[in-house]
PDB file of N, CA and C in Angstrom:
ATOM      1  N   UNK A   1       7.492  30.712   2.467  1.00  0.00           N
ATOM      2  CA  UNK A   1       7.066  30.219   1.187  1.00  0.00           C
ATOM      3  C   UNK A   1       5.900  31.073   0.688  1.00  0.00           C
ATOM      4  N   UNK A   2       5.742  31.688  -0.429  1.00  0.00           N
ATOM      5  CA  UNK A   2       5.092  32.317  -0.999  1.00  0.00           C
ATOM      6  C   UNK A   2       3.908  31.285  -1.712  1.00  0.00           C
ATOM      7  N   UNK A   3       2.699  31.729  -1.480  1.00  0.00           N
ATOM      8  CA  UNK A   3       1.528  31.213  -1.899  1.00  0.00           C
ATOM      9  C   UNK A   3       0.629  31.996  -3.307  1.00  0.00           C
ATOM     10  N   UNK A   4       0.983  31.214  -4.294  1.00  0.00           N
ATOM     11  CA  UNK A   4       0.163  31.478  -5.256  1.00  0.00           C
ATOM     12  C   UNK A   4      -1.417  30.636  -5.691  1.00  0.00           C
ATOM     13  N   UNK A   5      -2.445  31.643  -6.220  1.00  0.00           N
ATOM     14  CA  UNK A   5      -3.729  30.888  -6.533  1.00  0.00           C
ATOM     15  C   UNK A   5      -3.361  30.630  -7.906  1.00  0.00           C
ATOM     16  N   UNK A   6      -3.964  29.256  -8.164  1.00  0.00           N
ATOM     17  CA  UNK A   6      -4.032  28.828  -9.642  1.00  0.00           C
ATOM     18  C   UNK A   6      -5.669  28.147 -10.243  1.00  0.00           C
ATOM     19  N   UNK A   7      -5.877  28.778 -11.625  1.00  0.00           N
ATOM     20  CA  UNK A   7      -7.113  28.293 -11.543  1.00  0.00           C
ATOM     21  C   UNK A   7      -6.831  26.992 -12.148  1.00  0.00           C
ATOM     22  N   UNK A   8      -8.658  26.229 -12.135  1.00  0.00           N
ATOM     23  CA  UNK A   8      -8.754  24.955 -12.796  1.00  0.00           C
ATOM     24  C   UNK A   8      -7.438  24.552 -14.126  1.00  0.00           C
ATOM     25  N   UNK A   9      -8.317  25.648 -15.282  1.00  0.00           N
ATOM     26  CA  UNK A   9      -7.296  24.961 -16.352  1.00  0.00           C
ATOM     27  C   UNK A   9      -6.140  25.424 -16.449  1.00  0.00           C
ATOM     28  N   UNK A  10      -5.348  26.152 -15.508  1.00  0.00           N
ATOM     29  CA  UNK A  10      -4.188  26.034 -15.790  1.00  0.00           C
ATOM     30  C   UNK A  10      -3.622  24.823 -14.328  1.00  0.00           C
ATOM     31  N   UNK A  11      -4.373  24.522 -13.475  1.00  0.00           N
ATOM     32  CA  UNK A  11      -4.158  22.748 -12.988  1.00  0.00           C
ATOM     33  C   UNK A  11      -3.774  21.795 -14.118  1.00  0.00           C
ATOM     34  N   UNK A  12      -4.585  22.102 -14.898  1.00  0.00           N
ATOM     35  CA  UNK A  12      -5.071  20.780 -16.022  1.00  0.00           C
ATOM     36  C   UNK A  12      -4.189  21.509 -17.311  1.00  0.00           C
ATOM     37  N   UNK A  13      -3.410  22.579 -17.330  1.00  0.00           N
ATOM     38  CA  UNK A  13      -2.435  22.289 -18.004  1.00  0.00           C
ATOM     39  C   UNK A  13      -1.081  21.936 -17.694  1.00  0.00           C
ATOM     40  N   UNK A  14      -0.738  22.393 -16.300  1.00  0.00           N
ATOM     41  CA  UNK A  14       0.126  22.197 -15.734  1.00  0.00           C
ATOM     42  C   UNK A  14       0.540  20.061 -15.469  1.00  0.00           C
ATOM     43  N   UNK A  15      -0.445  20.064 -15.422  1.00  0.00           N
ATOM     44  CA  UNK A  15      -0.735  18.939 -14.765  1.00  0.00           C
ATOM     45  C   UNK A  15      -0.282  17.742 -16.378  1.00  0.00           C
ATOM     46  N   UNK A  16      -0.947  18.648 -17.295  1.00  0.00           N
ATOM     47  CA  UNK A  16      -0.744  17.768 -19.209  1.00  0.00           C
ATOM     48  C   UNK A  16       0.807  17.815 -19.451  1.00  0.00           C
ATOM     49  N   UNK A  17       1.235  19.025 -18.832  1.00  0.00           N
ATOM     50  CA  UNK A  17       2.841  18.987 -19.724  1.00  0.00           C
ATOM     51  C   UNK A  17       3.335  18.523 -18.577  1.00  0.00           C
ATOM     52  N   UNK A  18       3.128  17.646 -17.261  1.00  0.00           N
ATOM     53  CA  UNK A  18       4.109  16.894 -16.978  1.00  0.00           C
ATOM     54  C   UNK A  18       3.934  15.621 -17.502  1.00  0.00           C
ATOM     55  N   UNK A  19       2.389  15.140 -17.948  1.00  0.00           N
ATOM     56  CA  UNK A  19       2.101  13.758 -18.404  1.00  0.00           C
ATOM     57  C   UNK A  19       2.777  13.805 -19.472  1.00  0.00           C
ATOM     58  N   UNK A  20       2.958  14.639 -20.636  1.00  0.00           N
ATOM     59  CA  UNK A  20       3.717  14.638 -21.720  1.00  0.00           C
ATOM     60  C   UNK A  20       5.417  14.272 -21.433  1.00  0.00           C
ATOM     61  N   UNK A  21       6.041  14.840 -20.652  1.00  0.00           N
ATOM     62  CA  UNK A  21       7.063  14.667 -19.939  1.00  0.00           C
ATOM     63  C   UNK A  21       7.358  13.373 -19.771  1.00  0.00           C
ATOM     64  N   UNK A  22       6.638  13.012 -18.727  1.00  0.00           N
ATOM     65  CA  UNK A  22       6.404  11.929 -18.283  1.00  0.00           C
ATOM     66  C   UNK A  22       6.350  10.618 -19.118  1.00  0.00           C
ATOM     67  N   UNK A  23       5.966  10.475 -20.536  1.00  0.00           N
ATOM     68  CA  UNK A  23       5.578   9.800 -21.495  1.00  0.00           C
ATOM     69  C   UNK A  23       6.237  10.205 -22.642  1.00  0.00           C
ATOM     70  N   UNK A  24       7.310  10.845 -22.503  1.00  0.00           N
ATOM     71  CA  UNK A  24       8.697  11.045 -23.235  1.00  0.00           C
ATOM     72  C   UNK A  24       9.770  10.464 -22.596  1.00  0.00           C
ATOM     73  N   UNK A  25       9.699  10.636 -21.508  1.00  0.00           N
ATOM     74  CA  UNK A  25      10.796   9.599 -20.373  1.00  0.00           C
ATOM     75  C   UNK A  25      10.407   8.437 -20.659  1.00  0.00           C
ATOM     76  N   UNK A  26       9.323   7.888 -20.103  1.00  0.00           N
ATOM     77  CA  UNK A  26       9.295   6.363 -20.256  1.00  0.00           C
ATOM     78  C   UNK A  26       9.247   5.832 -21.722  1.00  0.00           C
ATOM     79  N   UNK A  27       9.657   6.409 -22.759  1.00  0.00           N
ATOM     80  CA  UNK A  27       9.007   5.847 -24.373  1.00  0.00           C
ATOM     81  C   UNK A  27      10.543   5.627 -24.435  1.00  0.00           C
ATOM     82  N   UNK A  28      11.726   6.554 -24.313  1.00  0.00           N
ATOM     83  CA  UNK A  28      12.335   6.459 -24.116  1.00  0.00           C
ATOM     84  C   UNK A  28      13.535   5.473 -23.800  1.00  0.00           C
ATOM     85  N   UNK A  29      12.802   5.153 -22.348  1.00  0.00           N
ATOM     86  CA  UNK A  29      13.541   3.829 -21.827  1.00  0.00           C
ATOM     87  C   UNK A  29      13.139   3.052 -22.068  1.00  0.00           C
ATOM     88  N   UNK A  30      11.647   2.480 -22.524  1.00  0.00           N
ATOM     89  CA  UNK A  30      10.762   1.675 -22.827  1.00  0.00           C
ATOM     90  C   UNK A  30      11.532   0.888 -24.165  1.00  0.00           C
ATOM     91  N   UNK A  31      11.755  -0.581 -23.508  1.00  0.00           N
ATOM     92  CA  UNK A  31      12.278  -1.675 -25.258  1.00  0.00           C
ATOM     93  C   UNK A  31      11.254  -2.292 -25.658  1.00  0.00           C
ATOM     94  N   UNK A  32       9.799  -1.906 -25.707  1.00  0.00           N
ATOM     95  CA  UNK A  32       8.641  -2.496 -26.902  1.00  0.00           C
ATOM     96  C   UNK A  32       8.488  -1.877 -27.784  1.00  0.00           C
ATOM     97  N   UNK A  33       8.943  -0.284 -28.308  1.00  0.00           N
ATOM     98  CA  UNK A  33       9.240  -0.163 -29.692  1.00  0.00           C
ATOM     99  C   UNK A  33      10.961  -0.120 -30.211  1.00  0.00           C
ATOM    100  N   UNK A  34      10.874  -0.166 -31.272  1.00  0.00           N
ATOM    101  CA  UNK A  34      11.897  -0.358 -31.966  1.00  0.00           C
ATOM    102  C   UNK A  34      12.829   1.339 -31.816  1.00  0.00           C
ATOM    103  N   UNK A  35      13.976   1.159 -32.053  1.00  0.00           N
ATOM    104  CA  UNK A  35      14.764   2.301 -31.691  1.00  0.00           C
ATOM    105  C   UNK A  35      14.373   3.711 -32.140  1.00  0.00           C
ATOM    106  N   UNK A  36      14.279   3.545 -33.627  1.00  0.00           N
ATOM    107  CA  UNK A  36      14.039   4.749 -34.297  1.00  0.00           C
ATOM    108  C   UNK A  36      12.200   5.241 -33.704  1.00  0.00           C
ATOM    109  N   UNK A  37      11.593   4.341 -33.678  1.00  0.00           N
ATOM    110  CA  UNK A  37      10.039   4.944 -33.568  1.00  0.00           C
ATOM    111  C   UNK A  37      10.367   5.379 -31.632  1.00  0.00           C
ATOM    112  N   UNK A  38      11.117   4.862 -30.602  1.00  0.00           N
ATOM    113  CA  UNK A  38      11.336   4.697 -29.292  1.00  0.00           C
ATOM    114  C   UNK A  38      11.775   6.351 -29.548  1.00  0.00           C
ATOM    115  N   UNK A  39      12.806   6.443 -29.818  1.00  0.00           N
ATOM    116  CA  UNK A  39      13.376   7.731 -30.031  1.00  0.00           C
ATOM    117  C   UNK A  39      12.829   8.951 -30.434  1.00  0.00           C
ATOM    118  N   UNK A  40      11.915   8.849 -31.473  1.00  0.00           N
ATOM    119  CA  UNK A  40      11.239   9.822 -32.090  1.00  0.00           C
ATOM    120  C   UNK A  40      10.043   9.936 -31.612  1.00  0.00           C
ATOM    121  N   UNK A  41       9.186   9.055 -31.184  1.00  0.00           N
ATOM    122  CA  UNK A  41       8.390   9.568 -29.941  1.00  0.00           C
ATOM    123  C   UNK A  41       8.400  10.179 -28.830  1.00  0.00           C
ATOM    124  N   UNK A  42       9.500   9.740 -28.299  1.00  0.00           N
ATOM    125  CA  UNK A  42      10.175   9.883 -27.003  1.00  0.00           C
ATOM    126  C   UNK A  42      10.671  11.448 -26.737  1.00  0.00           C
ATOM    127  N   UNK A  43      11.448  11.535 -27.832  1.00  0.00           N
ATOM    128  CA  UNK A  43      11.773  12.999 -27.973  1.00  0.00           C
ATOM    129  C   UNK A  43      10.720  13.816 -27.941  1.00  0.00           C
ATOM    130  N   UNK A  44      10.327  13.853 -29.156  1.00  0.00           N
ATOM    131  CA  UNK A  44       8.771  14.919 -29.301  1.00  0.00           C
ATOM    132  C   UNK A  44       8.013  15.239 -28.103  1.00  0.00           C
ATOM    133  N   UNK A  45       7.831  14.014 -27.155  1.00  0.00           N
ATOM    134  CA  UNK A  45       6.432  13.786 -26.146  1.00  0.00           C
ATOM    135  C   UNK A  45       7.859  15.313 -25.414  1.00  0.00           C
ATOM    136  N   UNK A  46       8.840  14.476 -24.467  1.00  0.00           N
ATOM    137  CA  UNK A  46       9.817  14.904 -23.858  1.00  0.00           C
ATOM    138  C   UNK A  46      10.029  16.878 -24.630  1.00  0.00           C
ATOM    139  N   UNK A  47      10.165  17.035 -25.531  1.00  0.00           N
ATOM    140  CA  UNK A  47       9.964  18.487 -26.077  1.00  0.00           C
ATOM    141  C   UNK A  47       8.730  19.039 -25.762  1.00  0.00           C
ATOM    142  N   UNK A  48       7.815  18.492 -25.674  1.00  0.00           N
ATOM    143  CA  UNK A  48       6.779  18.978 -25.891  1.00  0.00           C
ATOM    144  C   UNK A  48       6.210  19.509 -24.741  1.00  0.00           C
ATOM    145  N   UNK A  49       6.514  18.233 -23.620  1.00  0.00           N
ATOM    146  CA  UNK A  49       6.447  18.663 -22.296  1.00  0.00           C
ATOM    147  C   UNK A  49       7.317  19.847 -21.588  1.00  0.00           C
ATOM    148  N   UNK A  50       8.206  20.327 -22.237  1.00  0.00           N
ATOM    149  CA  UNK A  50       9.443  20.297 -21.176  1.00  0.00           C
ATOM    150  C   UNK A  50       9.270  22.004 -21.540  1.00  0.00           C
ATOM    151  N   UNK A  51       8.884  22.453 -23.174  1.00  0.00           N
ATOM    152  CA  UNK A  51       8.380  23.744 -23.744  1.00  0.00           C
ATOM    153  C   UNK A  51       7.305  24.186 -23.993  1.00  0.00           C
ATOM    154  N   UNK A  52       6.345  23.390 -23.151  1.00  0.00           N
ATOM    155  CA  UNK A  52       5.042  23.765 -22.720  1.00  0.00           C
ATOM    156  C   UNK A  52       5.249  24.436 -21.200  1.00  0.00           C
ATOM    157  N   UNK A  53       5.736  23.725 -20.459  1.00  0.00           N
ATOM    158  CA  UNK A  53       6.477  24.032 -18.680  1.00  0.00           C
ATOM    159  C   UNK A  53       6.934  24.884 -19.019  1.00  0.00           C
ATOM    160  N   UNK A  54       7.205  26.348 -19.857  1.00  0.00           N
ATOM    161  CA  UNK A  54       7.852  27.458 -19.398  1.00  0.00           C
ATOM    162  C   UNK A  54       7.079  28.470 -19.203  1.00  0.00           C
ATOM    163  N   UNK A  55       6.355  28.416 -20.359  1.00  0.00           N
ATOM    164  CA  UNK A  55       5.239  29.797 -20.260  1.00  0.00           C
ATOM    165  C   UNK A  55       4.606  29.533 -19.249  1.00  0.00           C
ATOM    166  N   UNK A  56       4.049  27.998 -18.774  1.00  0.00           N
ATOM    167  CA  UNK A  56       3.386  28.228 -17.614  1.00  0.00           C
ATOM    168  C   UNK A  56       3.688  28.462 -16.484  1.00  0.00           C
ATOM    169  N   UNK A  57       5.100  28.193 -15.952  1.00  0.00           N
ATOM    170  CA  UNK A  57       5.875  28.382 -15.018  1.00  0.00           C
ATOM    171  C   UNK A  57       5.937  29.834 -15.142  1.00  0.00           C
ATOM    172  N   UNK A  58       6.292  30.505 -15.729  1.00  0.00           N
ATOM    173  CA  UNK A  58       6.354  31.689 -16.034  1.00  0.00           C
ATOM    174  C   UNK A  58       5.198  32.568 -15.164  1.00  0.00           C
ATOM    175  N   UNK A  59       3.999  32.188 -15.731  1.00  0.00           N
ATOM    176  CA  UNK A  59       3.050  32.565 -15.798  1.00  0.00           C
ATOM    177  C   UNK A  59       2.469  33.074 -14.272  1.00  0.00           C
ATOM    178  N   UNK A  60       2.363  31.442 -13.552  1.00  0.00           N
ATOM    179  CA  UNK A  60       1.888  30.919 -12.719  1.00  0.00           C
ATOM    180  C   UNK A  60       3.528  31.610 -11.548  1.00  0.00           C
ATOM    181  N   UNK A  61       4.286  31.302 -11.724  1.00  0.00           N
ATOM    182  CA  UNK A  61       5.099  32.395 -10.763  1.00  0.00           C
ATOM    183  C   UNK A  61       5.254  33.932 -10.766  1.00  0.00           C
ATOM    184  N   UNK A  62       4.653  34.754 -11.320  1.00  0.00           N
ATOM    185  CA  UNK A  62       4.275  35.666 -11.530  1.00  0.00           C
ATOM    186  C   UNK A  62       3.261  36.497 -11.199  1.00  0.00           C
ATOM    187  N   UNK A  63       2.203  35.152 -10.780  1.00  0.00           N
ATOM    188  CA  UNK A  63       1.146  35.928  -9.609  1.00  0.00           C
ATOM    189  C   UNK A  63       1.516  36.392  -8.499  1.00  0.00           C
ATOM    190  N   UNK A  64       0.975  37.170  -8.302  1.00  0.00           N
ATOM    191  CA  UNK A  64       0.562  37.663  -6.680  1.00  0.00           C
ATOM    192  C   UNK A  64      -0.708  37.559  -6.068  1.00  0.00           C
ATOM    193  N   UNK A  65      -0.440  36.737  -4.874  1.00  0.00           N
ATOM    194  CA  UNK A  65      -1.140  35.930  -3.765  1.00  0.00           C
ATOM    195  C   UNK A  65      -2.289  34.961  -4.794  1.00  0.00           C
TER     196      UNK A  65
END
């Protein structure tokens, strides 16, 4: 297994676009809002997370040691 260093804020971004993720999934499945606002939150958070995770993945696998 190959070991990469990562600094602080890219922890703390890495770490934001899964909460975004994360809070697109559950808005999602979540029945306390109504469909259309469930959906359109849900999506966005879920986009937002999911195309934030590339550049950093990118990024962050791309170091060496």
């Amino acid at each position: 297994m190959k070991e990469r260093t990562v600094t602080i804020p890219e922890l703390m971004l890495i770490g934001g676009t899964r909460v975004a993720l994360g809070l697109g999934i559950g808005l999602l499945i979540r029945d306390k809002l109504n469909k259309d606002q469930r959906k359109a939150a849900g999506l966005a958070l879920l986009i937002v997370g999911a195309v934030t995770t590339i550049p950093l993945a990118i990024e962050v696998l791309s170091k060496k040691g």
